[in-house]
PDB file of N, CA and C in Angstrom:
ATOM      1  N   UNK A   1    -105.955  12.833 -32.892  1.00  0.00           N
ATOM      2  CA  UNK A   1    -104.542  13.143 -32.874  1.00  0.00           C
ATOM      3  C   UNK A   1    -104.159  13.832 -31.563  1.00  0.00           C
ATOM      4  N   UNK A   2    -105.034  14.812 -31.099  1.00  0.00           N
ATOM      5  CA  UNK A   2    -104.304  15.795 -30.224  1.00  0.00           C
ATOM      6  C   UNK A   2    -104.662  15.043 -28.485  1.00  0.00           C
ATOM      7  N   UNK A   3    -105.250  13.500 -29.051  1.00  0.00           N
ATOM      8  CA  UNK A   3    -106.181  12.652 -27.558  1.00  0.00           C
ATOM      9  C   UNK A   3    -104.992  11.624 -27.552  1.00  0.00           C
ATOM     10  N   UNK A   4    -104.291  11.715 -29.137  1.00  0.00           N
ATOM     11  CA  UNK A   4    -102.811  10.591 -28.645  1.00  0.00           C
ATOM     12  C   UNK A   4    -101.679  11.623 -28.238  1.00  0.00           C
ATOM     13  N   UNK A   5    -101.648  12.584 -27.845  1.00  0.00           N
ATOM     14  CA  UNK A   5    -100.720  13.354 -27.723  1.00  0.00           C
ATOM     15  C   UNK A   5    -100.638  13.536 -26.047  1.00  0.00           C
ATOM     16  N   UNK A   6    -101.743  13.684 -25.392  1.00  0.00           N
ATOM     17  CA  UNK A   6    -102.583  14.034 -23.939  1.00  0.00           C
ATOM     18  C   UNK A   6    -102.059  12.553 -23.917  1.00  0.00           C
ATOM     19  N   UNK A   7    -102.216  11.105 -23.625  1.00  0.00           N
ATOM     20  CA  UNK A   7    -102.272  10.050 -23.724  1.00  0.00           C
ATOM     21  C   UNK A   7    -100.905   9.679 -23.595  1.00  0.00           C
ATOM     22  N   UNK A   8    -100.166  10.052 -24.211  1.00  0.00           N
ATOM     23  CA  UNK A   8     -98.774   9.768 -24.506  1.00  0.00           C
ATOM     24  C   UNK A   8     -98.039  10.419 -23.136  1.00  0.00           C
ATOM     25  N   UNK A   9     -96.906   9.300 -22.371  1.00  0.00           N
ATOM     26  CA  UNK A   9     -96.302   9.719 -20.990  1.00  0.00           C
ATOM     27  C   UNK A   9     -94.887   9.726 -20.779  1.00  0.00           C
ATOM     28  N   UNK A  10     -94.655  11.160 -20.621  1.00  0.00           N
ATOM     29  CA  UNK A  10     -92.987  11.357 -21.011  1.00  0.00           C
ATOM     30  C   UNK A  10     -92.146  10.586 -20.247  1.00  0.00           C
ATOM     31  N   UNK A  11     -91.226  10.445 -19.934  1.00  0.00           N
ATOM     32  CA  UNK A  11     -90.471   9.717 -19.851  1.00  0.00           C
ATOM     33  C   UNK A  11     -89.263  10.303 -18.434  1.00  0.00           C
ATOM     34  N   UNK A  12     -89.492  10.061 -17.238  1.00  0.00           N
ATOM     35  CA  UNK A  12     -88.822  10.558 -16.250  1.00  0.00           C
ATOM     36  C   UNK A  12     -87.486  11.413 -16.219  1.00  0.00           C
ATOM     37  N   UNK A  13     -87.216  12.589 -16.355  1.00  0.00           N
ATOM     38  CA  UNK A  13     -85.802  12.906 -16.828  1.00  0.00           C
ATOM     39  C   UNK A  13     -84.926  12.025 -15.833  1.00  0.00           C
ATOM     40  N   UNK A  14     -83.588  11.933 -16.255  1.00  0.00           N
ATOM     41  CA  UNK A  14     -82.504  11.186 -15.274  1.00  0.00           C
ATOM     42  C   UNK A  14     -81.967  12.098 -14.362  1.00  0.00           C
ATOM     43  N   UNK A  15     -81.836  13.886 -14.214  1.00  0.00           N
ATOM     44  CA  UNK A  15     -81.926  14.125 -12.981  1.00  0.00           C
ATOM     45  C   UNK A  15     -82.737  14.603 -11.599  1.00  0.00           C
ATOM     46  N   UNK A  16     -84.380  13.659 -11.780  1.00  0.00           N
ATOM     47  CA  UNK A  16     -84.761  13.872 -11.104  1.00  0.00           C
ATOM     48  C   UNK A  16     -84.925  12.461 -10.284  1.00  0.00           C
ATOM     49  N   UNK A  17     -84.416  11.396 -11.086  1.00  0.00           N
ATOM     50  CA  UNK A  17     -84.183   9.860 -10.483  1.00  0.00           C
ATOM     51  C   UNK A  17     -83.287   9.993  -9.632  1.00  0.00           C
ATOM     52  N   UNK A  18     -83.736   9.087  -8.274  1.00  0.00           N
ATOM     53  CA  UNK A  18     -81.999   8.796  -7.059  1.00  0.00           C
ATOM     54  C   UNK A  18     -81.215   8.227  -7.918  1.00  0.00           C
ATOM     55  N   UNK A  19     -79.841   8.941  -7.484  1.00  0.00           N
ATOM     56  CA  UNK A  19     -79.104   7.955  -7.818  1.00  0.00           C
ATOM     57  C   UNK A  19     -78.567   6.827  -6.989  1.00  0.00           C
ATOM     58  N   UNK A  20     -78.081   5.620  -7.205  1.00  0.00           N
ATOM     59  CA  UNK A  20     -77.524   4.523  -6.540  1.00  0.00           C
ATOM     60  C   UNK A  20     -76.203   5.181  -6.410  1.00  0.00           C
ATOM     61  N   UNK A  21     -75.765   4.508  -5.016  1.00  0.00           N
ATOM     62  CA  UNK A  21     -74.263   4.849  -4.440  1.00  0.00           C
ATOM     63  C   UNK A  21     -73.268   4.358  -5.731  1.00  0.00           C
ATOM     64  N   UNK A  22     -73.743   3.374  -6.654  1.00  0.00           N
ATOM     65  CA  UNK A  22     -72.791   2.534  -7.473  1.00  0.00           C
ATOM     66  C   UNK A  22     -72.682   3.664  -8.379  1.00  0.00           C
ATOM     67  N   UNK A  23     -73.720   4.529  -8.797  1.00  0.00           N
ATOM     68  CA  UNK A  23     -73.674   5.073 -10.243  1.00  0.00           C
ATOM     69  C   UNK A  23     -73.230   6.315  -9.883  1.00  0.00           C
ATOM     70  N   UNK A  24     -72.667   7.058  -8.755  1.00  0.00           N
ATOM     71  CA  UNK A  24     -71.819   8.391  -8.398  1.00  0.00           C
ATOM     72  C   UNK A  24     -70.664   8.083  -8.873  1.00  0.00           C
ATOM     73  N   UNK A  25     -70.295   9.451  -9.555  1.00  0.00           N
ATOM     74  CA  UNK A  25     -68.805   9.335 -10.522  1.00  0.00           C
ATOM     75  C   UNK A  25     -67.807   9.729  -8.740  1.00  0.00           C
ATOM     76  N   UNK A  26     -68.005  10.030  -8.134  1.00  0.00           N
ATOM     77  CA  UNK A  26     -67.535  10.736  -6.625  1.00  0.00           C
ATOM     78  C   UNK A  26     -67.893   9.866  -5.534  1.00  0.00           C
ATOM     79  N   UNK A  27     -66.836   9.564  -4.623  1.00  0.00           N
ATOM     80  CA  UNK A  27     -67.289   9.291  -3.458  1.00  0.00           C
ATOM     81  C   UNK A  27     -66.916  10.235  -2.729  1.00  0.00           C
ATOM     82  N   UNK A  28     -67.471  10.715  -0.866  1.00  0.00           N
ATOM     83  CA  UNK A  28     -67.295  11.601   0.064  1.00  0.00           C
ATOM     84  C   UNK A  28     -65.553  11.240   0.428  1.00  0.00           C
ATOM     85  N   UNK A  29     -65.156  10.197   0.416  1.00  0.00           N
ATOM     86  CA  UNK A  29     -63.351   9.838   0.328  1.00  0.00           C
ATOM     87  C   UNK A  29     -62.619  11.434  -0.987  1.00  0.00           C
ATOM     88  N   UNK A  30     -63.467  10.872  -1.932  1.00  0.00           N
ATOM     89  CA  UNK A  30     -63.084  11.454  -3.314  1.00  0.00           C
ATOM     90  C   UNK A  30     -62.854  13.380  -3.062  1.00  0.00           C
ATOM     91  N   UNK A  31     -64.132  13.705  -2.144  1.00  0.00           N
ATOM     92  CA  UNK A  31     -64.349  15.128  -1.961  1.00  0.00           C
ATOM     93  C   UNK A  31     -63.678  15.297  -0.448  1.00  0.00           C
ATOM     94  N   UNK A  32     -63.288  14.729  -0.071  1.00  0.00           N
ATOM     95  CA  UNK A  32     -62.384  14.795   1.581  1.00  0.00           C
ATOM     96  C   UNK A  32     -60.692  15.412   0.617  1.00  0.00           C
ATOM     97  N   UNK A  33     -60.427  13.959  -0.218  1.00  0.00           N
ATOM     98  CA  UNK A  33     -58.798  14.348  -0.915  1.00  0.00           C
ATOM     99  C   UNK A  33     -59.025  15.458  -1.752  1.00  0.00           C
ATOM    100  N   UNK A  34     -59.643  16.164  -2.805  1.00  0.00           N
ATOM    101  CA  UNK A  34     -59.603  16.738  -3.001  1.00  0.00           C
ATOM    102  C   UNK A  34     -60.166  18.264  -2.559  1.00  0.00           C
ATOM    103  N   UNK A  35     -60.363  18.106  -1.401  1.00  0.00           N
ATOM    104  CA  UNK A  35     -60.520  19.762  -0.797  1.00  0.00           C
ATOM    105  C   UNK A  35     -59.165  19.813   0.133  1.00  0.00           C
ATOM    106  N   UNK A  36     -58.784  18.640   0.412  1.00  0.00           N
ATOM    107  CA  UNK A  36     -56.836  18.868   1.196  1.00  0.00           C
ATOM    108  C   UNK A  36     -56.461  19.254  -0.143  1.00  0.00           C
ATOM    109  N   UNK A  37     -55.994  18.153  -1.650  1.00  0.00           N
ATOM    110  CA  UNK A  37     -55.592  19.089  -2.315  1.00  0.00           C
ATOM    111  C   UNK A  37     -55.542  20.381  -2.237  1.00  0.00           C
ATOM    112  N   UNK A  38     -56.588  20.885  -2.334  1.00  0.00           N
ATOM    113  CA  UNK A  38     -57.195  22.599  -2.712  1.00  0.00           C
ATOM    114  C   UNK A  38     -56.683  22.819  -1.628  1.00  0.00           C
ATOM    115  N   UNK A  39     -56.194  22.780  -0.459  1.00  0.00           N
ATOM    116  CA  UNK A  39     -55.442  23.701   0.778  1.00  0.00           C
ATOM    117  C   UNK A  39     -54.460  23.416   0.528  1.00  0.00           C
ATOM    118  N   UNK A  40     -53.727  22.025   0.067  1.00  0.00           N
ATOM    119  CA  UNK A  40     -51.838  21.860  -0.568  1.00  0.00           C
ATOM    120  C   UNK A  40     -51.952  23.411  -1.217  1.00  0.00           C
ATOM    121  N   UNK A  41     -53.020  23.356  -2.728  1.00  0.00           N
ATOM    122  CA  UNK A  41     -52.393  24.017  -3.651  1.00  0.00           C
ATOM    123  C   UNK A  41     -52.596  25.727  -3.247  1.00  0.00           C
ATOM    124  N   UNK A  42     -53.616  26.371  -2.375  1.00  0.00           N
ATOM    125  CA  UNK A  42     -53.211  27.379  -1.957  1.00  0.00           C
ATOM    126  C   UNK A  42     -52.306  28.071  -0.875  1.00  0.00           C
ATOM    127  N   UNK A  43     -51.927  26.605  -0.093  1.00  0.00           N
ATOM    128  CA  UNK A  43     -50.819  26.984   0.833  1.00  0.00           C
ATOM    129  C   UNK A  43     -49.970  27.256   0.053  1.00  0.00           C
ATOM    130  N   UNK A  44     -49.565  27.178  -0.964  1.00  0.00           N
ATOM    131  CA  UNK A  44     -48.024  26.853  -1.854  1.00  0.00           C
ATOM    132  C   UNK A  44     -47.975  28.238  -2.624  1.00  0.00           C
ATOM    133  N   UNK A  45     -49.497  28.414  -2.896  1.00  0.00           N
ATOM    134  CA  UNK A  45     -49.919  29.865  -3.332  1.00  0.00           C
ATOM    135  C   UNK A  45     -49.299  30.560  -2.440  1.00  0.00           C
ATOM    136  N   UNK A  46     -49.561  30.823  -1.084  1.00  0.00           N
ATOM    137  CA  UNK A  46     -49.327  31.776   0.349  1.00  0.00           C
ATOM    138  C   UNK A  46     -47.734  31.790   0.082  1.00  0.00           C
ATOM    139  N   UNK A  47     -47.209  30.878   0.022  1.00  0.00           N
ATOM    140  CA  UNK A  47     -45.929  30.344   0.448  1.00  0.00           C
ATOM    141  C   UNK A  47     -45.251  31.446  -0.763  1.00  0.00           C
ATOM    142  N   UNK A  48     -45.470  31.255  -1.658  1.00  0.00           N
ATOM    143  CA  UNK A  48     -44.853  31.968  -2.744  1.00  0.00           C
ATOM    144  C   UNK A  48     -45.094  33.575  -2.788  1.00  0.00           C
ATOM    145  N   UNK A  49     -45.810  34.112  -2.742  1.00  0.00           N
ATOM    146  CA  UNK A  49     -46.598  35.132  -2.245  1.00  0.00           C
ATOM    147  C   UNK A  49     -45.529  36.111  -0.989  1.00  0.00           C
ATOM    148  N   UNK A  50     -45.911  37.359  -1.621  1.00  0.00           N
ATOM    149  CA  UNK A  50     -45.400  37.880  -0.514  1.00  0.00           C
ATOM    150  C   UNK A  50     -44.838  39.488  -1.124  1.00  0.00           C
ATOM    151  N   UNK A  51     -44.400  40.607  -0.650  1.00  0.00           N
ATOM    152  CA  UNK A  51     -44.278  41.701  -1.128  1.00  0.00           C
ATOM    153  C   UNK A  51     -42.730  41.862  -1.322  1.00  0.00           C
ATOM    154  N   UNK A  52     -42.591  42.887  -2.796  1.00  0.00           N
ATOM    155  CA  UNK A  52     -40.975  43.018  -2.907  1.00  0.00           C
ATOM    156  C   UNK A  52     -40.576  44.510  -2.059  1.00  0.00           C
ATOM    157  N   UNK A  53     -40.039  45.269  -2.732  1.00  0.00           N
ATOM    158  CA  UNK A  53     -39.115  46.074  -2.290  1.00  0.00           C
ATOM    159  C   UNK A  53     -40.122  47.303  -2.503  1.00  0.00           C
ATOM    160  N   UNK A  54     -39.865  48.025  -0.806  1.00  0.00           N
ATOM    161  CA  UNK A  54     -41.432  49.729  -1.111  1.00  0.00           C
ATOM    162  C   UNK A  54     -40.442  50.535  -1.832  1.00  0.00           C
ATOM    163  N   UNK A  55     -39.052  50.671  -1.986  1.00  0.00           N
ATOM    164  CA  UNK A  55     -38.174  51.780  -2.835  1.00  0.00           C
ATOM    165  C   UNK A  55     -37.984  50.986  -4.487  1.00  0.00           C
ATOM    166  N   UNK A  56     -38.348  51.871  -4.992  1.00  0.00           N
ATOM    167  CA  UNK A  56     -38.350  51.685  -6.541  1.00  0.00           C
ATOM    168  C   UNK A  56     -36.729  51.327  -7.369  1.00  0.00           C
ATOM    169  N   UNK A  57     -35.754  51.927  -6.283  1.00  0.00           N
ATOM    170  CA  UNK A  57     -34.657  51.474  -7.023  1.00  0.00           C
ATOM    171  C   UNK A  57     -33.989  50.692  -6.061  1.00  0.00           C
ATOM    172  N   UNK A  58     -34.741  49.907  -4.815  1.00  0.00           N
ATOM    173  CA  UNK A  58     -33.850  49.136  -4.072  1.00  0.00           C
ATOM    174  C   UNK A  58     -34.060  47.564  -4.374  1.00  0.00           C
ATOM    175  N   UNK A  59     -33.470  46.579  -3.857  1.00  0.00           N
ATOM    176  CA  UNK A  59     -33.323  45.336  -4.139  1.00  0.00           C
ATOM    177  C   UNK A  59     -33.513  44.729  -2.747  1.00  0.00           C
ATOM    178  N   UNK A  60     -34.647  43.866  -3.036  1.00  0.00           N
ATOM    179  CA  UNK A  60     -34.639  42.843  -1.204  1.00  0.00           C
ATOM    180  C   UNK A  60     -34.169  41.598  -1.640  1.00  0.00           C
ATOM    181  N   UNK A  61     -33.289  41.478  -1.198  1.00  0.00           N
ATOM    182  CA  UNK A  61     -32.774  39.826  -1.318  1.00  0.00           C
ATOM    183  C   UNK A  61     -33.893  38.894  -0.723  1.00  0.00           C
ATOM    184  N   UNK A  62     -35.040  39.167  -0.308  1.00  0.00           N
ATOM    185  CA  UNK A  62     -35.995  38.231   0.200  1.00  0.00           C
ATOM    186  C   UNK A  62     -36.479  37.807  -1.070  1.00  0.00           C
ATOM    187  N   UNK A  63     -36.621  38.287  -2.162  1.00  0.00           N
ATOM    188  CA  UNK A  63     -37.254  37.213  -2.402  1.00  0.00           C
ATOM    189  C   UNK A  63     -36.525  36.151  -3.567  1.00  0.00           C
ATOM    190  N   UNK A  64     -35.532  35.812  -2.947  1.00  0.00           N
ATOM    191  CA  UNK A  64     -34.899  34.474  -3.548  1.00  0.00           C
ATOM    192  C   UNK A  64     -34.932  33.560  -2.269  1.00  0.00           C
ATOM    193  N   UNK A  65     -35.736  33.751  -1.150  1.00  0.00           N
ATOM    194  CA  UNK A  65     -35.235  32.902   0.201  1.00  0.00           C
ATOM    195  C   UNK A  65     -36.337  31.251  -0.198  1.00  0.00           C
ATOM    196  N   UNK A  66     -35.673  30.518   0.245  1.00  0.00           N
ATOM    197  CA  UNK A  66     -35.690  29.584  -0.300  1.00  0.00           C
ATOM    198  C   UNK A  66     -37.619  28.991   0.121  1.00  0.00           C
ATOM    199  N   UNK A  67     -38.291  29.216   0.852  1.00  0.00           N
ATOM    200  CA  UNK A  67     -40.077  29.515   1.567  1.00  0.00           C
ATOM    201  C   UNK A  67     -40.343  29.993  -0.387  1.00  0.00           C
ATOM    202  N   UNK A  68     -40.021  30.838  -0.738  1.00  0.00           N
ATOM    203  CA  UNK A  68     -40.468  31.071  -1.893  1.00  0.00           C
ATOM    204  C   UNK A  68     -40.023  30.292  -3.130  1.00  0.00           C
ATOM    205  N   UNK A  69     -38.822  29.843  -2.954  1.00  0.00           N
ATOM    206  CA  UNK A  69     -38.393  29.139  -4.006  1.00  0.00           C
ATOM    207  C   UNK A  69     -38.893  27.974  -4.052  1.00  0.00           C
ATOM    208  N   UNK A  70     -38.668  27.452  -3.290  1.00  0.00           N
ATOM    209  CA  UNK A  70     -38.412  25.432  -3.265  1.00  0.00           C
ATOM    210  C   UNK A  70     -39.862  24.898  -2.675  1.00  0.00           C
ATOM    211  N   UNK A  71     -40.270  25.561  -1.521  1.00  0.00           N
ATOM    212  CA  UNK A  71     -41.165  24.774  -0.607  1.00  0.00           C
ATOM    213  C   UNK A  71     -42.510  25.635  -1.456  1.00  0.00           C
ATOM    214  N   UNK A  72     -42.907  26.675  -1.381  1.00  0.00           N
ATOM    215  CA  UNK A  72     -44.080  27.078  -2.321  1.00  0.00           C
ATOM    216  C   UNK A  72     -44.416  26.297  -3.834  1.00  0.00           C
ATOM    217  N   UNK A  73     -43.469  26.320  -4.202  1.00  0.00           N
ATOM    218  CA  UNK A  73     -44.038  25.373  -5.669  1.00  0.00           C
ATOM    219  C   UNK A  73     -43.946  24.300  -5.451  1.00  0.00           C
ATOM    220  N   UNK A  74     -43.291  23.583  -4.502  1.00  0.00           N
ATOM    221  CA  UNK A  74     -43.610  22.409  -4.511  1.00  0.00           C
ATOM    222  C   UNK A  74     -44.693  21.829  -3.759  1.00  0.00           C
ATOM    223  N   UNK A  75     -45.229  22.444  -2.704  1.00  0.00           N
ATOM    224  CA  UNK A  75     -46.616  22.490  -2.392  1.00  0.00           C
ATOM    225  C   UNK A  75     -47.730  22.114  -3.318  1.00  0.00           C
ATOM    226  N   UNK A  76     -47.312  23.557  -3.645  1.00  0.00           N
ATOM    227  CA  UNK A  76     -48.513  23.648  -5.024  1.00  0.00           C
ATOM    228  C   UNK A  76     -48.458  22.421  -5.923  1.00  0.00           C
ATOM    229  N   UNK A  77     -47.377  21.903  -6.651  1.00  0.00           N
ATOM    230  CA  UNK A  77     -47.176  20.910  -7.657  1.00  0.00           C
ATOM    231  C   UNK A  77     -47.834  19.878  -6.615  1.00  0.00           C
ATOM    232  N   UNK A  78     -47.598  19.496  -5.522  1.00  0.00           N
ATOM    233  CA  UNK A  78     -47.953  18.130  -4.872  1.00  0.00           C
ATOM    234  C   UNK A  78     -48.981  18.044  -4.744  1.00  0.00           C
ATOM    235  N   UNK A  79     -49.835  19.129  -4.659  1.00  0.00           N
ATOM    236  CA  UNK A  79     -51.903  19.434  -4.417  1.00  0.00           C
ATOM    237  C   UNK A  79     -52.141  19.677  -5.736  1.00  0.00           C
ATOM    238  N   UNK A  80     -51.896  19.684  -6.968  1.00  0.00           N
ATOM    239  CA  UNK A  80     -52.368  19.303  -8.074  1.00  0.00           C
ATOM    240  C   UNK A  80     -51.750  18.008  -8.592  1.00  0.00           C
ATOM    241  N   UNK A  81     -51.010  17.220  -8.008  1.00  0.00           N
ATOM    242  CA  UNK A  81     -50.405  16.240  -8.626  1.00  0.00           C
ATOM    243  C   UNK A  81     -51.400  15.062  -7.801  1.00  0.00           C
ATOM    244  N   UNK A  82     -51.741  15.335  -6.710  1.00  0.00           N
ATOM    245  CA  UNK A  82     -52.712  14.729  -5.632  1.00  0.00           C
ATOM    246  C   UNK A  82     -53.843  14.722  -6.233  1.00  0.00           C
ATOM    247  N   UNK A  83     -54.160  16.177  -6.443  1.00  0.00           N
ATOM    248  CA  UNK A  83     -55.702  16.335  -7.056  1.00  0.00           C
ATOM    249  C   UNK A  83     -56.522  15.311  -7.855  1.00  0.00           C
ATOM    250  N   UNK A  84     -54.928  15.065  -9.218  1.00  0.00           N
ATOM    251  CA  UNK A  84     -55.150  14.508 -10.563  1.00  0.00           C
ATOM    252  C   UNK A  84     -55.714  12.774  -9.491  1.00  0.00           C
ATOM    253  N   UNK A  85     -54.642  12.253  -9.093  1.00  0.00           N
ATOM    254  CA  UNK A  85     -55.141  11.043  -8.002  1.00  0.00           C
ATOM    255  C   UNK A  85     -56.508  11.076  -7.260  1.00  0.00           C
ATOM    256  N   UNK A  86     -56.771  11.946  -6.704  1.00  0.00           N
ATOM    257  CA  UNK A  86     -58.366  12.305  -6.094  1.00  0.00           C
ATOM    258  C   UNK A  86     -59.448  12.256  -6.969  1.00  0.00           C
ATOM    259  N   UNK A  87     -58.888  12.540  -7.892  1.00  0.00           N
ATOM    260  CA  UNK A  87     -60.440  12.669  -9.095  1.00  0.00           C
ATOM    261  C   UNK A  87     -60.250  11.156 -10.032  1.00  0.00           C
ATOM    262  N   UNK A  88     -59.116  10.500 -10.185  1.00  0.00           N
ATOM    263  CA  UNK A  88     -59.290   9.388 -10.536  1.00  0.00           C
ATOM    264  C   UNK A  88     -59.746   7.827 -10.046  1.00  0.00           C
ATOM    265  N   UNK A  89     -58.950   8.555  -8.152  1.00  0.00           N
ATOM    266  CA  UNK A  89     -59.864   7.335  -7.492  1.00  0.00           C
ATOM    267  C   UNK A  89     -60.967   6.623  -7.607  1.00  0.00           C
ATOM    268  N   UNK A  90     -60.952   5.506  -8.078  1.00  0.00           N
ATOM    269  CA  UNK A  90     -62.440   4.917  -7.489  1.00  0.00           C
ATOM    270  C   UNK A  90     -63.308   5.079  -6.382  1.00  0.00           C
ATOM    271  N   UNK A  91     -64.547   5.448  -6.729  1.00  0.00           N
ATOM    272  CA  UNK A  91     -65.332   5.596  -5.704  1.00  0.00           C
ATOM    273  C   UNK A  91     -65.541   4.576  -4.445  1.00  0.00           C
ATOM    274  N   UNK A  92     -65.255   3.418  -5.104  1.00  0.00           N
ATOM    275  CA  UNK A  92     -65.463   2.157  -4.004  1.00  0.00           C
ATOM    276  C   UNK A  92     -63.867   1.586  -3.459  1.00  0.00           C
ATOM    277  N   UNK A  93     -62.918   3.088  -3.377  1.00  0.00           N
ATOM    278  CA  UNK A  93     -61.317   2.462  -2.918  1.00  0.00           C
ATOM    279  C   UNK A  93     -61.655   2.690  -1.204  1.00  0.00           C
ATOM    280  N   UNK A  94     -60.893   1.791  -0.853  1.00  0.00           N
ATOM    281  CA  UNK A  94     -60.894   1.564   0.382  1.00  0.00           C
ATOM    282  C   UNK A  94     -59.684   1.439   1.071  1.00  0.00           C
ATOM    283  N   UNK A  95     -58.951   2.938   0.406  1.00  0.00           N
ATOM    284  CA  UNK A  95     -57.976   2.943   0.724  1.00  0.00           C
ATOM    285  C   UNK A  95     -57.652   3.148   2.379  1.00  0.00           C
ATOM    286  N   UNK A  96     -58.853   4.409   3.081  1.00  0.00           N
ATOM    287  CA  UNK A  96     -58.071   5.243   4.364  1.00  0.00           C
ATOM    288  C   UNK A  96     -58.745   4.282   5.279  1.00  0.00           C
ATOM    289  N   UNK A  97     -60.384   3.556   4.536  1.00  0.00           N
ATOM    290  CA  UNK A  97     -61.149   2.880   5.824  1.00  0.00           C
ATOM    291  C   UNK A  97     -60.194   1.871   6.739  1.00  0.00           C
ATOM    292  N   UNK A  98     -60.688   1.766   7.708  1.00  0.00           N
ATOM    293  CA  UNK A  98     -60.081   0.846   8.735  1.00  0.00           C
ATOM    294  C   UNK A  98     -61.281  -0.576   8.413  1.00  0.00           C
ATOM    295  N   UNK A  99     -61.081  -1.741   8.125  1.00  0.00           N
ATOM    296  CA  UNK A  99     -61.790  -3.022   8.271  1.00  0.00           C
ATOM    297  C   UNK A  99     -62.401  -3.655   9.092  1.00  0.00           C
TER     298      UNK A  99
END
């Protein structure tokens, strides 16, 4: 029993096999768009960002200026709306290559 056990040959785990270019859920295209995403969505962060008023009972009209309103979130929305596109791409799109 314990000479079929010694005898017996496990079975390669799957992450120590290469993988083929075909069987990556990611291509380097895939990780290029989504790290611009990730700078859309923290520029938009920056953009929004920013300090209010140092007197406790005063009012800065800065921060309704429009850098915070309009263009910061929409940053942000466009680098996660991108993102969602980056991670769905196909690995084999050939969208940016030149032919």
């Amino acid at each position: 029993m314990a000479s079929k056990l010694q005898e017996s040959k496990k079975p390669e785990p799957m992450s120590l096999r290469k993988t083929q270019g075909k069987e990556r859920p990611f291509s380097r295209l895939n990780f290029w768009m989504m790290g611009g995403c990730l700078v859309l969505i923290l520029l938009g962060y920056l953009f929004m960002s920013g300090g209010g008023s140092t007197e406790p009972d005063g009012f800065n009209p800065e921060i309704f200026s429009t850098r915070r309103i309009v263009v910061g979130p929409l940053l942000s929305f466009l680098g996660f709306l991108l993102m969602a596109f980056a991670i769905i791409c196909p690995p084999d799109w050939k969208g940016f290559k030149k032919s």
